[in-house]
PDB file of N, CA and C in Angstrom:
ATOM      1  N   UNK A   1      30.858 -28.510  15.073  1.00  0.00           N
ATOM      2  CA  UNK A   1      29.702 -28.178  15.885  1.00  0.00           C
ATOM      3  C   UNK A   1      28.435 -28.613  15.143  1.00  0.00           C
ATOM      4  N   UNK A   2      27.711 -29.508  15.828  1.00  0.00           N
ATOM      5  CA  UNK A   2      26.578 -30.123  15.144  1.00  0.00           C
ATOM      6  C   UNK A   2      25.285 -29.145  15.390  1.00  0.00           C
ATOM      7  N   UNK A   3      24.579 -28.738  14.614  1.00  0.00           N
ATOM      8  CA  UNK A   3      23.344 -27.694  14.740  1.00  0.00           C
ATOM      9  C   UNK A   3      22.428 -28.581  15.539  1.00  0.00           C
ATOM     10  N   UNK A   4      21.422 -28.308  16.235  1.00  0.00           N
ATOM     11  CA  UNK A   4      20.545 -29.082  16.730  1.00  0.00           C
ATOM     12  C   UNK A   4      19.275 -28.878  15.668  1.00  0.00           C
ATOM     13  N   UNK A   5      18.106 -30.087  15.453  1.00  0.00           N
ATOM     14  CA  UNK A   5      17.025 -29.873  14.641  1.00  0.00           C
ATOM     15  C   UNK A   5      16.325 -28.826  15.137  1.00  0.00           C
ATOM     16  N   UNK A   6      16.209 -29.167  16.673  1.00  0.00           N
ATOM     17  CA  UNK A   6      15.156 -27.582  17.061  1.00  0.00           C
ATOM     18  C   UNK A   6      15.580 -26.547  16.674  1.00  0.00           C
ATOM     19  N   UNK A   7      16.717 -26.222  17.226  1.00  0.00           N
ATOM     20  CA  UNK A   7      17.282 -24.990  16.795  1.00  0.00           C
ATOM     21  C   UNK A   7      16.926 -24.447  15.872  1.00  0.00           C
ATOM     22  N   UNK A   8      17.157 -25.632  14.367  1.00  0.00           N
ATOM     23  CA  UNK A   8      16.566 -24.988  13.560  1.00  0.00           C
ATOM     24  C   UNK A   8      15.439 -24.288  13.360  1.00  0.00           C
ATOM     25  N   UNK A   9      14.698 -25.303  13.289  1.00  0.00           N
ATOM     26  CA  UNK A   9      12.948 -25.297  13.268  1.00  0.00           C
ATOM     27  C   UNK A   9      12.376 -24.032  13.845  1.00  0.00           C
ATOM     28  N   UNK A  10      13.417 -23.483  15.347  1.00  0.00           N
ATOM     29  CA  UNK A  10      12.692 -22.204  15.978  1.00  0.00           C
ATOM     30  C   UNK A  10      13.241 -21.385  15.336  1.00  0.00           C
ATOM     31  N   UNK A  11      14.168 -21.382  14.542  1.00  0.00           N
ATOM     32  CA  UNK A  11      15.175 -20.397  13.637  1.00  0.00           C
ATOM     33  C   UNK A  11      14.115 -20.216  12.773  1.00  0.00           C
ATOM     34  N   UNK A  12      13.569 -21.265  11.993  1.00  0.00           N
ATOM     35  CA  UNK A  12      12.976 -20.975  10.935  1.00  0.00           C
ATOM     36  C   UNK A  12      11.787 -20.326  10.724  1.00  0.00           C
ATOM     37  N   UNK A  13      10.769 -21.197  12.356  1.00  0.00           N
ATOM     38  CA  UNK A  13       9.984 -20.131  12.796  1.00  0.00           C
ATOM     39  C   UNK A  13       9.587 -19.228  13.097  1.00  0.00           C
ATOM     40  N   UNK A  14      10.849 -18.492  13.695  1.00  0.00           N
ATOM     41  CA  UNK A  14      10.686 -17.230  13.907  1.00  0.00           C
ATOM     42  C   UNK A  14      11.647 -16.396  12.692  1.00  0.00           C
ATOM     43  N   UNK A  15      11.706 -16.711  11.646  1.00  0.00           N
ATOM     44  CA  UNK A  15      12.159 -16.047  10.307  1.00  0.00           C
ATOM     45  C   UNK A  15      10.613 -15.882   9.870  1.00  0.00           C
ATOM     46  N   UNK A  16       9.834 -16.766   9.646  1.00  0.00           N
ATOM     47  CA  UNK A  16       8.556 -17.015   8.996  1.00  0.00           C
ATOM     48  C   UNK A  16       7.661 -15.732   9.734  1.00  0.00           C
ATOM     49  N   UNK A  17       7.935 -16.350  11.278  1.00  0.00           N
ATOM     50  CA  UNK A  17       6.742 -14.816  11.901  1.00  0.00           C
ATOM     51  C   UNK A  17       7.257 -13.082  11.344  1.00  0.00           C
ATOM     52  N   UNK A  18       8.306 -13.183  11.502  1.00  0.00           N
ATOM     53  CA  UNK A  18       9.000 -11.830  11.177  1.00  0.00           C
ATOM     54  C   UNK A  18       8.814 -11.276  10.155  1.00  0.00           C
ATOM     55  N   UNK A  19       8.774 -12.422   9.037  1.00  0.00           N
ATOM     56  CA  UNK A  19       8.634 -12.219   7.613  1.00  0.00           C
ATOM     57  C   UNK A  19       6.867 -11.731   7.213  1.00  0.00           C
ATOM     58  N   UNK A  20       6.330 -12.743   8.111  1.00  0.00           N
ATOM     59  CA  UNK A  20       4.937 -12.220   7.771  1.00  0.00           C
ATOM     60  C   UNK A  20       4.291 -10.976   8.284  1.00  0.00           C
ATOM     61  N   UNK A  21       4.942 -10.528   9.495  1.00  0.00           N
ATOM     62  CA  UNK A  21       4.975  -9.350  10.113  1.00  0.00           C
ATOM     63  C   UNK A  21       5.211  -8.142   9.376  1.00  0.00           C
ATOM     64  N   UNK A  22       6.115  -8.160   8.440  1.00  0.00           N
ATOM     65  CA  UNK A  22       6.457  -7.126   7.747  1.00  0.00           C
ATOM     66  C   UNK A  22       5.076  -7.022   6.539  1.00  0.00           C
ATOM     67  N   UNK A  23       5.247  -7.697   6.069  1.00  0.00           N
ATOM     68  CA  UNK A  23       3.567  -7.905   5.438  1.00  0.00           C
ATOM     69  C   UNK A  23       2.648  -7.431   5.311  1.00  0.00           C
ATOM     70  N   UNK A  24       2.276  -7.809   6.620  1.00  0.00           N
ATOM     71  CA  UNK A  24       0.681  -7.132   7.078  1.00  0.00           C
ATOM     72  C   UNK A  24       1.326  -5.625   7.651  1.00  0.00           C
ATOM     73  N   UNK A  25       2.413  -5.291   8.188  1.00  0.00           N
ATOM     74  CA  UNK A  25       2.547  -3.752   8.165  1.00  0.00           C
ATOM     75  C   UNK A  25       2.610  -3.319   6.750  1.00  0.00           C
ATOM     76  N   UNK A  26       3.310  -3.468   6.157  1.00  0.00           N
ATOM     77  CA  UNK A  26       3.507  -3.065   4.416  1.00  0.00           C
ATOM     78  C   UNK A  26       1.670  -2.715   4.287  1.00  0.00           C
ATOM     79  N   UNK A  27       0.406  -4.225   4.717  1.00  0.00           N
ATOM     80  CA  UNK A  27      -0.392  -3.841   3.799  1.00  0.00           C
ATOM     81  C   UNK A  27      -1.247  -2.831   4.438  1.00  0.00           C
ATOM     82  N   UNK A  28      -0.685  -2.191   5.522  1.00  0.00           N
ATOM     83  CA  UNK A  28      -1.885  -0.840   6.232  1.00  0.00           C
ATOM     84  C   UNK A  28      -1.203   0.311   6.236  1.00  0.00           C
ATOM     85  N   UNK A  29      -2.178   0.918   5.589  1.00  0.00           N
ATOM     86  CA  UNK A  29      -1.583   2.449   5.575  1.00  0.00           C
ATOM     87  C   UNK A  29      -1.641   2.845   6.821  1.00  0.00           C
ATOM     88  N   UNK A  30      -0.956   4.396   6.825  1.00  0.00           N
ATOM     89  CA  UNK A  30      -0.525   4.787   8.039  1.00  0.00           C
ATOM     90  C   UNK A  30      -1.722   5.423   8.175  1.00  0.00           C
ATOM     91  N   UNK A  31      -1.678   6.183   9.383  1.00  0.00           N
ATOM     92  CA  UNK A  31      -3.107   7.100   9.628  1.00  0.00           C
ATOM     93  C   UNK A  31      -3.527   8.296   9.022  1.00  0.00           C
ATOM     94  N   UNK A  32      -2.158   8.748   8.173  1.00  0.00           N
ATOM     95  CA  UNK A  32      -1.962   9.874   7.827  1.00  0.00           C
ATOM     96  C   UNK A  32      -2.178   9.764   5.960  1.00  0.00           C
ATOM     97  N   UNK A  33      -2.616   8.759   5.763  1.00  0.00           N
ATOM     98  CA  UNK A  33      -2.951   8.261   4.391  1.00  0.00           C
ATOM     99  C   UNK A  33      -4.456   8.725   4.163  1.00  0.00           C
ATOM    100  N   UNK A  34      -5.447   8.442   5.028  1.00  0.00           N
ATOM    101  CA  UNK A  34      -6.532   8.761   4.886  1.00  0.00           C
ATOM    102  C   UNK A  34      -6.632  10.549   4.776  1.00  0.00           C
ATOM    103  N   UNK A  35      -6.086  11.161   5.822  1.00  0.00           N
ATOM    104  CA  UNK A  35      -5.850  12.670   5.707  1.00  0.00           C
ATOM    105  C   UNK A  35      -5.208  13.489   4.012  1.00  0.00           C
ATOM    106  N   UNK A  36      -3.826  12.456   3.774  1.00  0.00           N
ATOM    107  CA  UNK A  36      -3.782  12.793   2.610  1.00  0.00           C
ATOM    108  C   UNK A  36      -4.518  12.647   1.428  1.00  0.00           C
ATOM    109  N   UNK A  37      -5.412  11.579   1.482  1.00  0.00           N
ATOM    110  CA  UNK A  37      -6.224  11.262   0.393  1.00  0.00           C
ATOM    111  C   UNK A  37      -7.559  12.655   0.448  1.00  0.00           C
ATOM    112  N   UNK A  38      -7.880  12.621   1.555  1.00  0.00           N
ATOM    113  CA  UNK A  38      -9.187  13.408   1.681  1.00  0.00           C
ATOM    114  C   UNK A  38      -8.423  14.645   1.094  1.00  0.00           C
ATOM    115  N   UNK A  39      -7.359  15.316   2.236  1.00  0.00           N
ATOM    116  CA  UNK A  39      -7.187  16.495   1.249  1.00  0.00           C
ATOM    117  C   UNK A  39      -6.423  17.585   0.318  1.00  0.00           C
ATOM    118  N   UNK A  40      -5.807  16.126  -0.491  1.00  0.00           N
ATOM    119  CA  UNK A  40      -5.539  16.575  -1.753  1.00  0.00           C
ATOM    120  C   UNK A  40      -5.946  15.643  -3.076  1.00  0.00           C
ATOM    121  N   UNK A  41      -6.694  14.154  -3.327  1.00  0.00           N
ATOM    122  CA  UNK A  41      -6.958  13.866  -4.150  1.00  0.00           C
ATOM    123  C   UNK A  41      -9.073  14.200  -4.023  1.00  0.00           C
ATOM    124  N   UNK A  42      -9.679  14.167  -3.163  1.00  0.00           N
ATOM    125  CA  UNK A  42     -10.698  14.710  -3.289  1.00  0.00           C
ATOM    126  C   UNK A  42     -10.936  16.370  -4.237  1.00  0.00           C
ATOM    127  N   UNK A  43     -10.259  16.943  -3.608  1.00  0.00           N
ATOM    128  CA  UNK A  43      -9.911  18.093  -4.176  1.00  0.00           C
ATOM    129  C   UNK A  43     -10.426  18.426  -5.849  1.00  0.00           C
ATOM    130  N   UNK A  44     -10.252  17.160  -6.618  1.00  0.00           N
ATOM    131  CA  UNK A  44      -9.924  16.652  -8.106  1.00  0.00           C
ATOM    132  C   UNK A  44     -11.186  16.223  -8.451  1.00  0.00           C
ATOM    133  N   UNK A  45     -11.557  15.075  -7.756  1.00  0.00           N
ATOM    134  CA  UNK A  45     -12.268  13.886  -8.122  1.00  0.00           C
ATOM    135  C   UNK A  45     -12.926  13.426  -6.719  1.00  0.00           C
ATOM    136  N   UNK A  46     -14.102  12.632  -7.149  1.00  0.00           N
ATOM    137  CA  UNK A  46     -14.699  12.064  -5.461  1.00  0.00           C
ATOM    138  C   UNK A  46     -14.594  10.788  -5.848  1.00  0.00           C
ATOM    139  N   UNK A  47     -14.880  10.042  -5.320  1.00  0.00           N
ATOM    140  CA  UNK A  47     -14.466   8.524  -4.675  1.00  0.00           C
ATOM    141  C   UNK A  47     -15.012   7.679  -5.905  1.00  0.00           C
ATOM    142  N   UNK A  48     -16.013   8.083  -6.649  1.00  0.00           N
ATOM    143  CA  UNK A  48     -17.075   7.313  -7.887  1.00  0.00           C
ATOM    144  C   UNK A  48     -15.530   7.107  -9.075  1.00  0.00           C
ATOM    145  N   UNK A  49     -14.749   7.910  -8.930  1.00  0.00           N
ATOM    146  CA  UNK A  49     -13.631   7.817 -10.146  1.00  0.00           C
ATOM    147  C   UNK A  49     -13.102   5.714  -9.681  1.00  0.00           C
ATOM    148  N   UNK A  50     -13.098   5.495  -8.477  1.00  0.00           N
ATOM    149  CA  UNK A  50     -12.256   4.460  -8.446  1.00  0.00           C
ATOM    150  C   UNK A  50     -13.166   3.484  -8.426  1.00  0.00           C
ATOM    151  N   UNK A  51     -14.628   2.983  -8.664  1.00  0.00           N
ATOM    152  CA  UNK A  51     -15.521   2.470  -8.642  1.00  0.00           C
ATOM    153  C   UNK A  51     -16.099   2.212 -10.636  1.00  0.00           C
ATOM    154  N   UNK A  52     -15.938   3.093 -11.012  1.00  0.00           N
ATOM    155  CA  UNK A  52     -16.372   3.583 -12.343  1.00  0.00           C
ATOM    156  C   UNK A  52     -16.245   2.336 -13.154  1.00  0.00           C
ATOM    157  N   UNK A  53     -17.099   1.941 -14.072  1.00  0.00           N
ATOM    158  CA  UNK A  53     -16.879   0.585 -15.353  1.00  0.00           C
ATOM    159  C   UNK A  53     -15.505   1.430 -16.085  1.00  0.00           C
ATOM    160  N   UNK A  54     -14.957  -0.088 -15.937  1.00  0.00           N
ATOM    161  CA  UNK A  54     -13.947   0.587 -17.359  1.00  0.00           C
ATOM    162  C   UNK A  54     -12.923   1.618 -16.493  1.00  0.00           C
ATOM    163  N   UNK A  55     -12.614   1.608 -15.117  1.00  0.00           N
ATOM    164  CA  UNK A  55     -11.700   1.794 -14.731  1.00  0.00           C
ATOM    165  C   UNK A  55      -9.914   1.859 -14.867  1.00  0.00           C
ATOM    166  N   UNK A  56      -9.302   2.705 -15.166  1.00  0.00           N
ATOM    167  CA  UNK A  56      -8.080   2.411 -15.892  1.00  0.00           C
ATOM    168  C   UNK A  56      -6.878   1.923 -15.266  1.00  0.00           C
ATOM    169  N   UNK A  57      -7.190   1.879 -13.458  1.00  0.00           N
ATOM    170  CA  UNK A  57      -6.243   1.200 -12.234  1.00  0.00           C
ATOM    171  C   UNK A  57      -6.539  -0.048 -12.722  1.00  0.00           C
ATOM    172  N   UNK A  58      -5.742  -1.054 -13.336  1.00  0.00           N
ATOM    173  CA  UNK A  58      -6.321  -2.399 -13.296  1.00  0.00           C
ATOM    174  C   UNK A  58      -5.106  -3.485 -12.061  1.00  0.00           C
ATOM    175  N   UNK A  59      -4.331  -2.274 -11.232  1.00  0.00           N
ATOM    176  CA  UNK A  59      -3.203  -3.448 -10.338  1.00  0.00           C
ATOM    177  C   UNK A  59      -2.550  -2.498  -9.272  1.00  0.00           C
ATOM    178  N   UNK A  60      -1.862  -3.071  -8.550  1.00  0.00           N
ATOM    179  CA  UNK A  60      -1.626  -2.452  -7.312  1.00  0.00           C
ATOM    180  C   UNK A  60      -0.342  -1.546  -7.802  1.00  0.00           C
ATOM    181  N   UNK A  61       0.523  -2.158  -8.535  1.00  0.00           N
ATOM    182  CA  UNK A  61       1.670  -1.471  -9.031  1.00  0.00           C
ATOM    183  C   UNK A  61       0.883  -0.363 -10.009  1.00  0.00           C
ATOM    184  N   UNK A  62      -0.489  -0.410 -10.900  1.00  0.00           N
ATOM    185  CA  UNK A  62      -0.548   0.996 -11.604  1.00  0.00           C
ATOM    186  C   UNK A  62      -0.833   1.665 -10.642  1.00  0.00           C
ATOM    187  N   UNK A  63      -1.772   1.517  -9.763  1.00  0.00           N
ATOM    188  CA  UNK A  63      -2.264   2.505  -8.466  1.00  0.00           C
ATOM    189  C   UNK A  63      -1.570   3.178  -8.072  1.00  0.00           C
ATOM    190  N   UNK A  64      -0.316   2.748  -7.455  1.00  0.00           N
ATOM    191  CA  UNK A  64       1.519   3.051  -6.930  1.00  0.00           C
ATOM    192  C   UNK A  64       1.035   4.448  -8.452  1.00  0.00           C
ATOM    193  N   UNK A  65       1.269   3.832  -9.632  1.00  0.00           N
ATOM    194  CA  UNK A  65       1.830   4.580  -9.829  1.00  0.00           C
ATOM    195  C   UNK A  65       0.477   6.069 -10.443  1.00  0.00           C
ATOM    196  N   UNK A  66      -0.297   5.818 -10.580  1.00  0.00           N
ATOM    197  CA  UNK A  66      -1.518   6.617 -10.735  1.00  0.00           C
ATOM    198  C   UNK A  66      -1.392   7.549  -9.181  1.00  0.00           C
ATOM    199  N   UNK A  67      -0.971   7.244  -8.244  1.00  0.00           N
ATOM    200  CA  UNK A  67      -1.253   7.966  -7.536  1.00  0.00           C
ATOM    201  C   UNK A  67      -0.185   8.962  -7.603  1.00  0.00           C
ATOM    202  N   UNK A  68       1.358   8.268  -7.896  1.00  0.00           N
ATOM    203  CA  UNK A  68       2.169   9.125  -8.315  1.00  0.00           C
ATOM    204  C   UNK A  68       2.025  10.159  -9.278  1.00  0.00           C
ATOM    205  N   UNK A  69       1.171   9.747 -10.459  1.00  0.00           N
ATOM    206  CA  UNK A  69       1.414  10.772 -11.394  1.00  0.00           C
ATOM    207  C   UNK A  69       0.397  12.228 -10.946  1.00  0.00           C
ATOM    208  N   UNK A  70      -0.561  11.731 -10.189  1.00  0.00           N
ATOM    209  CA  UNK A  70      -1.160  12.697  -9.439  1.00  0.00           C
ATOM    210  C   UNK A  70      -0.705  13.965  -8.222  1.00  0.00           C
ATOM    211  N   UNK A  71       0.020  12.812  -7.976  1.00  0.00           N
ATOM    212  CA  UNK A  71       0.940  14.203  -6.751  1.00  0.00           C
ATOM    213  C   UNK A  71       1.776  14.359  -7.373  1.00  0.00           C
ATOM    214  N   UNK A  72       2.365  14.218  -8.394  1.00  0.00           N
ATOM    215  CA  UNK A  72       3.444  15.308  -9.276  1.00  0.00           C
ATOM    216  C   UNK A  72       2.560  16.609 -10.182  1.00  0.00           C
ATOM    217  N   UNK A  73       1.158  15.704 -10.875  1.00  0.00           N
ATOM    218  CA  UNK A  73       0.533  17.118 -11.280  1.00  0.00           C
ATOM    219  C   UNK A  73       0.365  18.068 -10.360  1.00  0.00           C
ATOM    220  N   UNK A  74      -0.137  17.861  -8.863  1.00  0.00           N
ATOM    221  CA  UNK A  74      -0.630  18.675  -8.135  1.00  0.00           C
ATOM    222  C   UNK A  74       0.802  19.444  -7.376  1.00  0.00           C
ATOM    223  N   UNK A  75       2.223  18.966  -7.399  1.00  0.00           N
ATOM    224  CA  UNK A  75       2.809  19.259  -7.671  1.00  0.00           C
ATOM    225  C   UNK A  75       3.504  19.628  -5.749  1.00  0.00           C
ATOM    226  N   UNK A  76       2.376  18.240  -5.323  1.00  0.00           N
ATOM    227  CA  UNK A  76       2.962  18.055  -3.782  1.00  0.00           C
ATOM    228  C   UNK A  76       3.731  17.754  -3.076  1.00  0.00           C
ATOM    229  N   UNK A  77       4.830  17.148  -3.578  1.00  0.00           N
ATOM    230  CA  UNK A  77       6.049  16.657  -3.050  1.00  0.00           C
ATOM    231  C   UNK A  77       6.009  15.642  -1.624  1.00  0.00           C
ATOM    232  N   UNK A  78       5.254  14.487  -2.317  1.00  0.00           N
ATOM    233  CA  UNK A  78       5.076  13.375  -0.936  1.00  0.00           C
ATOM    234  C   UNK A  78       6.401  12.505  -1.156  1.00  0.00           C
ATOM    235  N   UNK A  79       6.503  11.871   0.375  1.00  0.00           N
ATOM    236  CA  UNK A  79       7.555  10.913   0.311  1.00  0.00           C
ATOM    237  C   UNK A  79       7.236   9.858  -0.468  1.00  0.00           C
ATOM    238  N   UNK A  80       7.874   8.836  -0.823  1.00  0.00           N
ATOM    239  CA  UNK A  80       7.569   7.841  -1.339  1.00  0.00           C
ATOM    240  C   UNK A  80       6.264   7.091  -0.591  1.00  0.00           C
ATOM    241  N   UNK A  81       7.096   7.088   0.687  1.00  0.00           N
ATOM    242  CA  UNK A  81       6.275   6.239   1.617  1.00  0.00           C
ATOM    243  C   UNK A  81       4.621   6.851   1.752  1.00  0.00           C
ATOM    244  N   UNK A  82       4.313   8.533   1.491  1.00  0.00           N
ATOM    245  CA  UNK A  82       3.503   9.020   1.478  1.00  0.00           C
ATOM    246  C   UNK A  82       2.589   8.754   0.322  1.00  0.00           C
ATOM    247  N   UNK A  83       2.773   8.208  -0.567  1.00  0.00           N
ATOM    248  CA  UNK A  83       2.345   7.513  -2.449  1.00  0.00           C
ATOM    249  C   UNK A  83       2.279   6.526  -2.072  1.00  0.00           C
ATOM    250  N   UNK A  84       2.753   4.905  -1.546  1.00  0.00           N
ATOM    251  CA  UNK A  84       2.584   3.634  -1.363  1.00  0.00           C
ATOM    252  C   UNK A  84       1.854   4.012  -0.048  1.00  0.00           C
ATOM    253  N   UNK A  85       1.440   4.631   0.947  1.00  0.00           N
ATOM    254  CA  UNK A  85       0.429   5.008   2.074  1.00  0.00           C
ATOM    255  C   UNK A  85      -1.253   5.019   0.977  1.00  0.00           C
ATOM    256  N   UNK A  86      -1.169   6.221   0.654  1.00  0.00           N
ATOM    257  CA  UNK A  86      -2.563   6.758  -0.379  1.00  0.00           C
ATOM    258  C   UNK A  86      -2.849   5.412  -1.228  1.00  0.00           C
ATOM    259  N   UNK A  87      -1.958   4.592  -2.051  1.00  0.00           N
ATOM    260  CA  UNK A  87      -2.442   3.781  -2.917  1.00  0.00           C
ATOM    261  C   UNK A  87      -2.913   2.366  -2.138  1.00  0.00           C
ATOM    262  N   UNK A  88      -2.556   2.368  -0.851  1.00  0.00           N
ATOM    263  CA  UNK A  88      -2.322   1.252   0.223  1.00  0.00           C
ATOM    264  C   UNK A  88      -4.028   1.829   0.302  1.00  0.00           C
ATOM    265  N   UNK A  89      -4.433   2.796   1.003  1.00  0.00           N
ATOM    266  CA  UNK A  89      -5.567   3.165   1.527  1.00  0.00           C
ATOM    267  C   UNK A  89      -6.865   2.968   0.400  1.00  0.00           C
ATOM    268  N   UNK A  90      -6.592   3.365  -1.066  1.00  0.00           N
ATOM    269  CA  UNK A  90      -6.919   3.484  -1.665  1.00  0.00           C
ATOM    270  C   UNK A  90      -7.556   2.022  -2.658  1.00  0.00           C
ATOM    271  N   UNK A  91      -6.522   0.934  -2.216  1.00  0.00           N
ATOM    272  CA  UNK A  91      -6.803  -0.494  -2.129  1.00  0.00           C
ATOM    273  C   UNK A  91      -7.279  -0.970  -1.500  1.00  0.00           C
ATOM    274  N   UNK A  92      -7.734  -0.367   0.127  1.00  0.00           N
ATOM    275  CA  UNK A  92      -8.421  -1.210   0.545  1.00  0.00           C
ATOM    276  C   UNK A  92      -9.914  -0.786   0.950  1.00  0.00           C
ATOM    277  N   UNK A  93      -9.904   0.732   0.566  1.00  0.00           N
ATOM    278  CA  UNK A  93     -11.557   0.841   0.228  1.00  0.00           C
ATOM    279  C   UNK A  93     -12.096   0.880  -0.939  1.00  0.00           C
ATOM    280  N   UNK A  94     -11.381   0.304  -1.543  1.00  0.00           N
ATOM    281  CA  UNK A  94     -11.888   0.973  -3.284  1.00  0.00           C
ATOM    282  C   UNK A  94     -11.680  -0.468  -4.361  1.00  0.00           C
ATOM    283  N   UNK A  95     -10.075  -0.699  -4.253  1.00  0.00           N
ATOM    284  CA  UNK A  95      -9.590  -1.911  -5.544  1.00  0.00           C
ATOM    285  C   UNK A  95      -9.652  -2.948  -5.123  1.00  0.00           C
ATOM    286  N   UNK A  96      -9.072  -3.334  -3.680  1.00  0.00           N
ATOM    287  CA  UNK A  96      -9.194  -4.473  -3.734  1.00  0.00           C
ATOM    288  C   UNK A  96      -8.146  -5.771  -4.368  1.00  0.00           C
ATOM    289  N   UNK A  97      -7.074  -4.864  -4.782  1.00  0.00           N
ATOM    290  CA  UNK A  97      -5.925  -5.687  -5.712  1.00  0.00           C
ATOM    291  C   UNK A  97      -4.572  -6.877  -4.250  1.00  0.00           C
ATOM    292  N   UNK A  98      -4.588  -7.558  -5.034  1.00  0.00           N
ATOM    293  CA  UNK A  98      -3.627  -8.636  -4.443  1.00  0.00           C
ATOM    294  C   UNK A  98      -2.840  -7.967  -4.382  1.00  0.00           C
ATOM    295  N   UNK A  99      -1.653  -8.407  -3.380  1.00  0.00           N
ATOM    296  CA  UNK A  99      -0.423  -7.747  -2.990  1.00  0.00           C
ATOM    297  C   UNK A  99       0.473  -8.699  -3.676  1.00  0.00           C
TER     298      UNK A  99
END
């Protein structure tokens, strides 16, 4: 059975859309990210901590994990997905870090 070129090509195309799809969902937090941020890391600190010279977030993976070590002090028990939400939100008003 000989593949046809289109075939491919729309195969491949629509691997590519799908792929990039996941992406841009990955890079928006949910709605419920902003709620968690307001109220339990405000709570601590106001917004000047992630702005500050000499900032100690220098990447998207410490953020991940800065935000983690924060909801274990506070001792909140978020899903994962609820920690990559906050640091998602938290990147895109604040760091600014490449994905």
């Amino acid at each position: 059975m000989k593949i046809q070129p289109r075939f491919l090509a729309a195969a491949a195309a629509a691997a590519l859309l799908l792929g990039l799809g996941s992406v841009t969902a990955q890079a928006q937090p949910t709605e419920n990210a902003k709620e968690l941020y307001e109220d339990n890391c405000l709570s601590c600190h106001g917004s000047e901590i992630f702005t500050r010279e000499g900032r100690m977030v220098t990447s998207l993976d410490g953020l991940e994990r800065q935000v983690q070590r924060c909801e274990t002090a506070l001792g909140l028990r978020w899903f994962d997905e609820d920690i990559k939400d906050v640091a998602t939100y938290l990147n895109q008003n604040y760091y600014n870090f490449e994905r």
